[in-house]
C-alpha atoms as a PDB file:
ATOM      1  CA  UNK A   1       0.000   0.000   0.000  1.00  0.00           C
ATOM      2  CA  UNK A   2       1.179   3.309  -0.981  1.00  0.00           C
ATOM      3  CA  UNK A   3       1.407   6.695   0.812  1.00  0.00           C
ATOM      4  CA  UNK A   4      -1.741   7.493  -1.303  1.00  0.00           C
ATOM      5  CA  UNK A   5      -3.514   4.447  -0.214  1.00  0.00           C
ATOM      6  CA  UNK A   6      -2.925   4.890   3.270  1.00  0.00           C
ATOM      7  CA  UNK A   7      -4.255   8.604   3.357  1.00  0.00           C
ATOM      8  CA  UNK A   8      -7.484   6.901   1.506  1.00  0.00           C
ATOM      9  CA  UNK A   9      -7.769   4.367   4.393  1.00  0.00           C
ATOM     10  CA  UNK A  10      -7.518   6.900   7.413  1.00  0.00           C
ATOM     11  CA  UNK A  11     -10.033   9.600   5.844  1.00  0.00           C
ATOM     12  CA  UNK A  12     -12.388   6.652   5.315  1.00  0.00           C
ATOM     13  CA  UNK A  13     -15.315   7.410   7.211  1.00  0.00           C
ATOM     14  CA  UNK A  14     -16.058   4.380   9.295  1.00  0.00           C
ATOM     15  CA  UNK A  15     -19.210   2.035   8.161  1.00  0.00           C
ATOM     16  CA  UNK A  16     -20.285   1.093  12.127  1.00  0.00           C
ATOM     17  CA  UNK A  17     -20.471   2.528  15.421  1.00  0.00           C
ATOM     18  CA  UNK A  18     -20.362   1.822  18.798  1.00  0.00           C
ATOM     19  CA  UNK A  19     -24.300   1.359  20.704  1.00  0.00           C
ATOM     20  CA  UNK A  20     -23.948   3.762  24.053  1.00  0.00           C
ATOM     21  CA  UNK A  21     -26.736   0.723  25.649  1.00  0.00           C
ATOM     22  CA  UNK A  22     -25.626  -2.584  24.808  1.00  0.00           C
ATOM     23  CA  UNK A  23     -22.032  -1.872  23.272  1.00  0.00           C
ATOM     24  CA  UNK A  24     -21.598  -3.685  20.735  1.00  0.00           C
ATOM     25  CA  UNK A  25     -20.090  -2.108  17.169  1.00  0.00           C
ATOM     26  CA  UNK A  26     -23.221  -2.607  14.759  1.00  0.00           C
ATOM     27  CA  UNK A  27     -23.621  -0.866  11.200  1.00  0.00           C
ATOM     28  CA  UNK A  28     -24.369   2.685  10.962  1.00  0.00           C
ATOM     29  CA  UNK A  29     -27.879   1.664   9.375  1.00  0.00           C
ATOM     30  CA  UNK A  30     -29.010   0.462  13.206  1.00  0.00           C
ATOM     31  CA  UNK A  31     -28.710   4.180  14.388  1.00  0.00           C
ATOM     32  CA  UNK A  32     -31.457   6.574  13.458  1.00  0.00           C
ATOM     33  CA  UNK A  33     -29.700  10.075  12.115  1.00  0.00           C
ATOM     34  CA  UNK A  34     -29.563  12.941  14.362  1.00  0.00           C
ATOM     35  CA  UNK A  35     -31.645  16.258  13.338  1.00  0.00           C
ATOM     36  CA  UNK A  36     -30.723  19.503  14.092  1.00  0.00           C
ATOM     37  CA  UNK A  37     -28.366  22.386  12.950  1.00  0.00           C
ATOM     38  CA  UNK A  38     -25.470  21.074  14.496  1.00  0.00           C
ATOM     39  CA  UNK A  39     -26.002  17.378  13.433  1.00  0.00           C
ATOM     40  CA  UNK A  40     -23.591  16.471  10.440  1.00  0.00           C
ATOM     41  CA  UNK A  41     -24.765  14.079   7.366  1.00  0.00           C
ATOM     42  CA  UNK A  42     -23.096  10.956   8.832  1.00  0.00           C
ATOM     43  CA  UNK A  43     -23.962  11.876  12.606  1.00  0.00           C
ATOM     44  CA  UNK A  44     -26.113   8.990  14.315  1.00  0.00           C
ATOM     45  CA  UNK A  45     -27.780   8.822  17.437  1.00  0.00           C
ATOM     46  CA  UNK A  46     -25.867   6.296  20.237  1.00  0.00           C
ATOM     47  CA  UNK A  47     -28.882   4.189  20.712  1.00  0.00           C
ATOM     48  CA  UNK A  48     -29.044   0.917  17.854  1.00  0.00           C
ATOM     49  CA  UNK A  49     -32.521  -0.017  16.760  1.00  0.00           C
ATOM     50  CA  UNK A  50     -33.028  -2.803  18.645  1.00  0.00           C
ATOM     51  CA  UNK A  51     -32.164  -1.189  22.557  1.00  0.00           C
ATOM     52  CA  UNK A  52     -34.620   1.497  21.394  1.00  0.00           C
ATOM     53  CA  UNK A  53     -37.472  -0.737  20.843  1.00  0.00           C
ATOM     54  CA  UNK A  54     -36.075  -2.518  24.156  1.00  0.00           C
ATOM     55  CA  UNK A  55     -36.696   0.987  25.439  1.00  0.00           C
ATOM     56  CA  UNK A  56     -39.669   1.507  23.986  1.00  0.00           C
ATOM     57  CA  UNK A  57     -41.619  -1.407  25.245  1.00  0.00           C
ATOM     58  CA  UNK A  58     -40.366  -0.634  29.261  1.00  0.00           C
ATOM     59  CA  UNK A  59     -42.413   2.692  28.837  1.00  0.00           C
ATOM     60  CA  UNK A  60     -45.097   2.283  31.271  1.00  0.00           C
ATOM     61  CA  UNK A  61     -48.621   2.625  29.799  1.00  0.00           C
ATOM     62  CA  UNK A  62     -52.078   3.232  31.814  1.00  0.00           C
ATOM     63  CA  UNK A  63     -54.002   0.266  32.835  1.00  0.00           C
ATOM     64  CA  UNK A  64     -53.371  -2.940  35.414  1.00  0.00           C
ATOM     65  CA  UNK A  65     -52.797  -5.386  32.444  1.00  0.00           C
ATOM     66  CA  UNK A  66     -50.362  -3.182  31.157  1.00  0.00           C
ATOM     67  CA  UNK A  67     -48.165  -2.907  34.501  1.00  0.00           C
ATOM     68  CA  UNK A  68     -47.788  -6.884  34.169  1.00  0.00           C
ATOM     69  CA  UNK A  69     -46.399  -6.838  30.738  1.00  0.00           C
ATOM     70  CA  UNK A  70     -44.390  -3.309  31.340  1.00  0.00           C
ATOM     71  CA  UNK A  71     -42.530  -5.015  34.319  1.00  0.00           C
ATOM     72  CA  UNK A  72     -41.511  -8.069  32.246  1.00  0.00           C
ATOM     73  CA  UNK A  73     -40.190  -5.280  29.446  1.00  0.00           C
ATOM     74  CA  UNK A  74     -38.051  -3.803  31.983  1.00  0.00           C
ATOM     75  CA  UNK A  75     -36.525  -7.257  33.112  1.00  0.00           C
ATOM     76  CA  UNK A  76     -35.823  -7.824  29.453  1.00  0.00           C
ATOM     77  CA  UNK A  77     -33.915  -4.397  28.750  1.00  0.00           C
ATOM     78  CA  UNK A  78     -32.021  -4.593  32.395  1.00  0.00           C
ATOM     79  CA  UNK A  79     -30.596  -8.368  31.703  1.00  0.00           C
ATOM     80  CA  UNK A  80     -30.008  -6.526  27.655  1.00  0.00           C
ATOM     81  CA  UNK A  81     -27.964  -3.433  28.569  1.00  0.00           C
ATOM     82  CA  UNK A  82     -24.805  -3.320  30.660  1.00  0.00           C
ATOM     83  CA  UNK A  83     -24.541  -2.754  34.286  1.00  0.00           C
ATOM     84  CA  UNK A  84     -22.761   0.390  35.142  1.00  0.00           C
ATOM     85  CA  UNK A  85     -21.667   0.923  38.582  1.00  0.00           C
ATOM     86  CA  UNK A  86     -21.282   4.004  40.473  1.00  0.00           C
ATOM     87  CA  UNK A  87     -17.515   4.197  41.694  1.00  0.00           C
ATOM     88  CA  UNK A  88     -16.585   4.255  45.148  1.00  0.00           C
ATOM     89  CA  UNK A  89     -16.485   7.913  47.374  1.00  0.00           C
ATOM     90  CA  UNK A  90     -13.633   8.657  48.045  1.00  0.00           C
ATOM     91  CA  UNK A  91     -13.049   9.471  51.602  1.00  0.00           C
ATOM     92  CA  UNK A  92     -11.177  12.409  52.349  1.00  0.00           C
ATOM     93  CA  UNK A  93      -8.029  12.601  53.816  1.00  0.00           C
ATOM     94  CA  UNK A  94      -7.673  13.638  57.302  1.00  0.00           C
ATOM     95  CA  UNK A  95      -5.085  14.633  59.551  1.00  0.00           C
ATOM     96  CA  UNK A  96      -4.238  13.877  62.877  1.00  0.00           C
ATOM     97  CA  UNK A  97      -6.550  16.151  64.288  1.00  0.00           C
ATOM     98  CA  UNK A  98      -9.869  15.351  62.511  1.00  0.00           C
ATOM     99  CA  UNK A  99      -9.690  18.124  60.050  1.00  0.00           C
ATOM    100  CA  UNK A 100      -9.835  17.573  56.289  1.00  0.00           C
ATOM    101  CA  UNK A 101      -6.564  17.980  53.950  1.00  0.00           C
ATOM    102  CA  UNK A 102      -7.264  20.300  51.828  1.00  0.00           C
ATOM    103  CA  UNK A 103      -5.995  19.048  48.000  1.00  0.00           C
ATOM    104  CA  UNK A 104      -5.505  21.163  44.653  1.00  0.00           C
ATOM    105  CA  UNK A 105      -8.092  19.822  41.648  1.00  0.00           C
ATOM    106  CA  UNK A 106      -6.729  18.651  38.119  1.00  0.00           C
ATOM    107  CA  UNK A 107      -6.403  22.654  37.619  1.00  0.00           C
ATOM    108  CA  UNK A 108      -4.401  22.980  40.513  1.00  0.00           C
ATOM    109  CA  UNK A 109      -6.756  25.245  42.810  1.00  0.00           C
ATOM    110  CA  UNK A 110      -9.471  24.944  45.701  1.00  0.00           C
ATOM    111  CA  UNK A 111     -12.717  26.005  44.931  1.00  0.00           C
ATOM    112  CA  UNK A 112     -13.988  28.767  47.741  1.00  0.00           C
ATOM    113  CA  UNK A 113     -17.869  29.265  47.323  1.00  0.00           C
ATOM    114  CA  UNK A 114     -19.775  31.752  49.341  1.00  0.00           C
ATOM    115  CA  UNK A 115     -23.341  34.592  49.386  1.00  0.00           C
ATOM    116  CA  UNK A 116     -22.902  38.362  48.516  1.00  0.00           C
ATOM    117  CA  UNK A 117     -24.611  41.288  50.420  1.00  0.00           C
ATOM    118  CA  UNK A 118     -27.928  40.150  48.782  1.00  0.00           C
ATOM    119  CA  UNK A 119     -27.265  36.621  49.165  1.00  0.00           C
ATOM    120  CA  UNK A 120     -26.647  35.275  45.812  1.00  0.00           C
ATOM    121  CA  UNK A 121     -24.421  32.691  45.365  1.00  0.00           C
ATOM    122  CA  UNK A 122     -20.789  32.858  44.252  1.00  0.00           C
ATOM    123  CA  UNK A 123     -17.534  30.320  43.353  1.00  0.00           C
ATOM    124  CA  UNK A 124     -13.801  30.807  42.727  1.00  0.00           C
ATOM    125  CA  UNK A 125     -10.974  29.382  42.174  1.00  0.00           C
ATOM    126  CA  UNK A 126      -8.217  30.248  44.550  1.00  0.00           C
ATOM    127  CA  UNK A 127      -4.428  28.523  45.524  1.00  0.00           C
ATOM    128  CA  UNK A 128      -4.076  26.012  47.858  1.00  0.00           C
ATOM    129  CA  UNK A 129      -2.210  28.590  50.243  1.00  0.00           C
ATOM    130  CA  UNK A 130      -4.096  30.797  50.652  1.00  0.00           C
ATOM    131  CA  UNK A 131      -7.057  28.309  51.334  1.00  0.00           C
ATOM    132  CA  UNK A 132      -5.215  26.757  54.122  1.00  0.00           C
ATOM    133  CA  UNK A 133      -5.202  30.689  55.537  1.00  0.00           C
ATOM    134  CA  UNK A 134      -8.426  31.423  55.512  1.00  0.00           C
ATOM    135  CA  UNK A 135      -8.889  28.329  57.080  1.00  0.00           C
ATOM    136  CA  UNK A 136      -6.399  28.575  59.755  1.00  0.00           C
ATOM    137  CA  UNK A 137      -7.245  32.362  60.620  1.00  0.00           C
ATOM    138  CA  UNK A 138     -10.909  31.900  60.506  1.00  0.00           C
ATOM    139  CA  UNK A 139     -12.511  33.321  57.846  1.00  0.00           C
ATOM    140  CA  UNK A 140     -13.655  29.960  55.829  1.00  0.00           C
ATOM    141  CA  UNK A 141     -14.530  26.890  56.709  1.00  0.00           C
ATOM    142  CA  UNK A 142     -13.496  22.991  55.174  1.00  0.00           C
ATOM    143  CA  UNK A 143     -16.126  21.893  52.921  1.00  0.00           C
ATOM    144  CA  UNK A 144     -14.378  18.695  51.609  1.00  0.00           C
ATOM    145  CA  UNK A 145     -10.975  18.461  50.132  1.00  0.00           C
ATOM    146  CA  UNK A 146     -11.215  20.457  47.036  1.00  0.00           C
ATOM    147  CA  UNK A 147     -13.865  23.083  48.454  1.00  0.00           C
ATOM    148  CA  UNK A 148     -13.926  26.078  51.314  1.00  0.00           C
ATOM    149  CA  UNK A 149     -16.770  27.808  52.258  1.00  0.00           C
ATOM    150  CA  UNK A 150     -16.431  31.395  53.427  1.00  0.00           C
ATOM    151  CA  UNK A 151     -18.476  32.505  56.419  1.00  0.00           C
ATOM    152  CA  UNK A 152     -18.646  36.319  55.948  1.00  0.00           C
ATOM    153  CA  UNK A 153     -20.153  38.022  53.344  1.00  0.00           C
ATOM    154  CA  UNK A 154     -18.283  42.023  52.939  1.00  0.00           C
ATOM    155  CA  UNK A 155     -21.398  43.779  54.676  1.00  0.00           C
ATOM    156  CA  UNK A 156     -21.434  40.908  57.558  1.00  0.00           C
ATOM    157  CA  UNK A 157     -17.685  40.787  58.008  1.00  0.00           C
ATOM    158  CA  UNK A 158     -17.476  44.225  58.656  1.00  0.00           C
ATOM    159  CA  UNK A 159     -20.271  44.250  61.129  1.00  0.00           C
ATOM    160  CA  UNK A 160     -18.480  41.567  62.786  1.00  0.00           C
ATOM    161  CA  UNK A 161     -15.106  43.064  63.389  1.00  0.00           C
ATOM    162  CA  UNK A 162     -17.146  46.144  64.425  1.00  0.00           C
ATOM    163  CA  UNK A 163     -19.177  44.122  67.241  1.00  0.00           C
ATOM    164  CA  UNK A 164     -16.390  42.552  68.009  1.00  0.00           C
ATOM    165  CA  UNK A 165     -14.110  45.330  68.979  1.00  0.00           C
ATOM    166  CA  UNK A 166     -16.776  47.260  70.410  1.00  0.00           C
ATOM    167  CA  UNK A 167     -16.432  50.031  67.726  1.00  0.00           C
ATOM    168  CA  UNK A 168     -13.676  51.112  69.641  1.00  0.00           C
ATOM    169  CA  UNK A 169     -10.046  51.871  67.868  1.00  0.00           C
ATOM    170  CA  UNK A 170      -7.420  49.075  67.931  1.00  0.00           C
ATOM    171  CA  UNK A 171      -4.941  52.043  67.760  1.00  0.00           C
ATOM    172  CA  UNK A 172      -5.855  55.097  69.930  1.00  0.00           C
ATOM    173  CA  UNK A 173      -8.656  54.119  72.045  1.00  0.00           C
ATOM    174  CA  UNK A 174     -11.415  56.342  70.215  1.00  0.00           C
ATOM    175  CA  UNK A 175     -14.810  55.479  68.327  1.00  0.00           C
ATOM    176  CA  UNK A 176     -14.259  54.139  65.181  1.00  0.00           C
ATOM    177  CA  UNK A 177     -16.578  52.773  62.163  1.00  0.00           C
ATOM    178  CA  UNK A 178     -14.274  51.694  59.594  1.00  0.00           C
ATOM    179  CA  UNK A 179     -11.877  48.442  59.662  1.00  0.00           C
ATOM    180  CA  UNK A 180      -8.023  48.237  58.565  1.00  0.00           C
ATOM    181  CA  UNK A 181      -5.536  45.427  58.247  1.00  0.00           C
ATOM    182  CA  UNK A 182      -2.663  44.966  60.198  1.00  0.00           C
ATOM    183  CA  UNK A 183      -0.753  43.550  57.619  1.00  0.00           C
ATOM    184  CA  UNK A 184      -1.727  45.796  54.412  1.00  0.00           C
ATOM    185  CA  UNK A 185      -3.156  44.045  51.540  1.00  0.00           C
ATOM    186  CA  UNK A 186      -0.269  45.330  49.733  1.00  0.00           C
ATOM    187  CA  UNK A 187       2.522  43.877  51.565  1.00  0.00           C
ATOM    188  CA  UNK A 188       0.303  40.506  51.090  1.00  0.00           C
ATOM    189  CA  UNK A 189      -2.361  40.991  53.846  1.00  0.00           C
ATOM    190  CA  UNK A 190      -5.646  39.292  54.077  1.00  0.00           C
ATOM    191  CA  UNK A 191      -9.024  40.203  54.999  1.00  0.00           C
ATOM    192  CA  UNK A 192      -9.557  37.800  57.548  1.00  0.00           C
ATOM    193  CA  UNK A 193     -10.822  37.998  61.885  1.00  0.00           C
ATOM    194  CA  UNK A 194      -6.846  37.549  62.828  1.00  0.00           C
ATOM    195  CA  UNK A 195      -5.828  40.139  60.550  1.00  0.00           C
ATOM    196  CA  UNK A 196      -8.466  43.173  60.411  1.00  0.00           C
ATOM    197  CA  UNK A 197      -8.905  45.812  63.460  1.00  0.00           C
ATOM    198  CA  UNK A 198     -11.236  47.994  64.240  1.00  0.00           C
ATOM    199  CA  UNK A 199     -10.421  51.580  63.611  1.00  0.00           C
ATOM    200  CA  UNK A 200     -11.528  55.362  63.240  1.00  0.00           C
ATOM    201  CA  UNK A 201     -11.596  57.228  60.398  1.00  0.00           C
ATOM    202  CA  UNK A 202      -8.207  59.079  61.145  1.00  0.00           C
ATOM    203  CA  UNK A 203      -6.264  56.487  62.053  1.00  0.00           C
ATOM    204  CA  UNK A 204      -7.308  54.604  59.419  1.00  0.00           C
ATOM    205  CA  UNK A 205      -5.952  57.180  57.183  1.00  0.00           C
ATOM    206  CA  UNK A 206      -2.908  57.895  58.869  1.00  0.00           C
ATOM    207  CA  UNK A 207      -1.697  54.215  58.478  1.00  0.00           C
ATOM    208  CA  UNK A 208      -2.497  53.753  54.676  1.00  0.00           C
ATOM    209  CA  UNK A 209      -0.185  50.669  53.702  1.00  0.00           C
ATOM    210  CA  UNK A 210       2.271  50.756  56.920  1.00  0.00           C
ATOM    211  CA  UNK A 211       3.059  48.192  59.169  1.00  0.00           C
ATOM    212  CA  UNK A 212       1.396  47.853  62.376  1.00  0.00           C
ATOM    213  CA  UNK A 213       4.794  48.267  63.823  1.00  0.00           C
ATOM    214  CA  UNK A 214       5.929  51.595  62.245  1.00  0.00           C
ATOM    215  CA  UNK A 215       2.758  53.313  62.581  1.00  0.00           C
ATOM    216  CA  UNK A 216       2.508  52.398  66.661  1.00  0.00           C
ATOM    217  CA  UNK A 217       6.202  53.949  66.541  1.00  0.00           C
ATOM    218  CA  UNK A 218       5.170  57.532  65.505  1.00  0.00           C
END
């Protein structure tokens, strides 16, 4: 066979397929054609002729008399088709202290899910780090091993820190309504419980992106 011959062969569309039910390779003549704008002229449904009538005659029809002969159609197409089993959970690893180990998906993230203000739902996909973080410092919780759940919404967190302090400034004492970070966001701080503060508006201010340290020091 020449190099021409061999192109011939693999461009040769194939004359049977594969039945999704039973699984065995029958001519393409058993499968109905597909309809539709994105069906293609040799496209064919997965069911063959015969696991569709198989299908057909377990449809249950009205009556008492019909029940009987229904159920023995449905013995017939479960002892025809395959029997797929559902694999085996997979029990999550834990660590010595009963909490789950956190691991990465095919992508290489955890998924953190979680409500807005308004209480829509909401999913991302963040790194394994800084899941373990928000666990650790409180501001998410372990769903299983690929998903975190994060307890605060923005509107509820800050109410939270607020309550929590007593409205009173982690810095100088006074009243305060707003909340900073410790560690700034932009030196690679988070908005969690362990690392926000109550604070008033001036101080607030006054810090900016300073460390905690350097700004008690003026």
């Amino acid at each position: 066979m020449d190099e021409l011959d061999q192109v011939q062969e693999t461009v040769r569309p194939s004359t049977h397929k594969k039945c999704s039910y039973c699984g065995q390779s029958k001519p393409l003549a058993e499968f109905l054609r597909r309809t539709g704008r994105r069906s293609g002229p040799g496209s064919r449904r997965g069911a063959c002729k015969d696991c569709r009538k198989l299908r057909a005659s377990a449809a249950e029809p009205s009556g008492p008399a019909a029940r009987v002969s229904t159920g023995k159609a449905r013995t017939t197409l479960e002892q025809a088709l395959p029997v797929i089993t559902a694999p085996a959970p997979v029990t999550p690893e834990v660590s010595a202290k009963g909490e789950i180990i956190l691991r990465p998906t095919r992508k290489g993230f955890i998924w953190m899910r979680g409500l807005t203000d308004k209480g829509r739902r909401w999913h991302q996909e963040i790194e394994l780090a800084l899941a373990n973080l928000l666990v650790k410092e409180g501001m998410a919780v372990v769903v299983n091993r690929h998903t975190i759940r994060r307890l605060y919404s923005n509107k509820s967190f800050r109410q939270y820190i607020l309550a929590r302090d007593h409205h009173t400034c982690y810095f100088c004492g006074e009243y305060g309504d707003t909340i900073d970070h410790k560690l700034p966001r932009a030196k690679g701080g988070h908005t969690t419980p362990v690392n926000c503060v109550c604070a008033c508006n001036s101080c607030n201010q006054s810090k900016a992106d300073q460390d905690i340290e350097s700004f008690m020091n003026l």
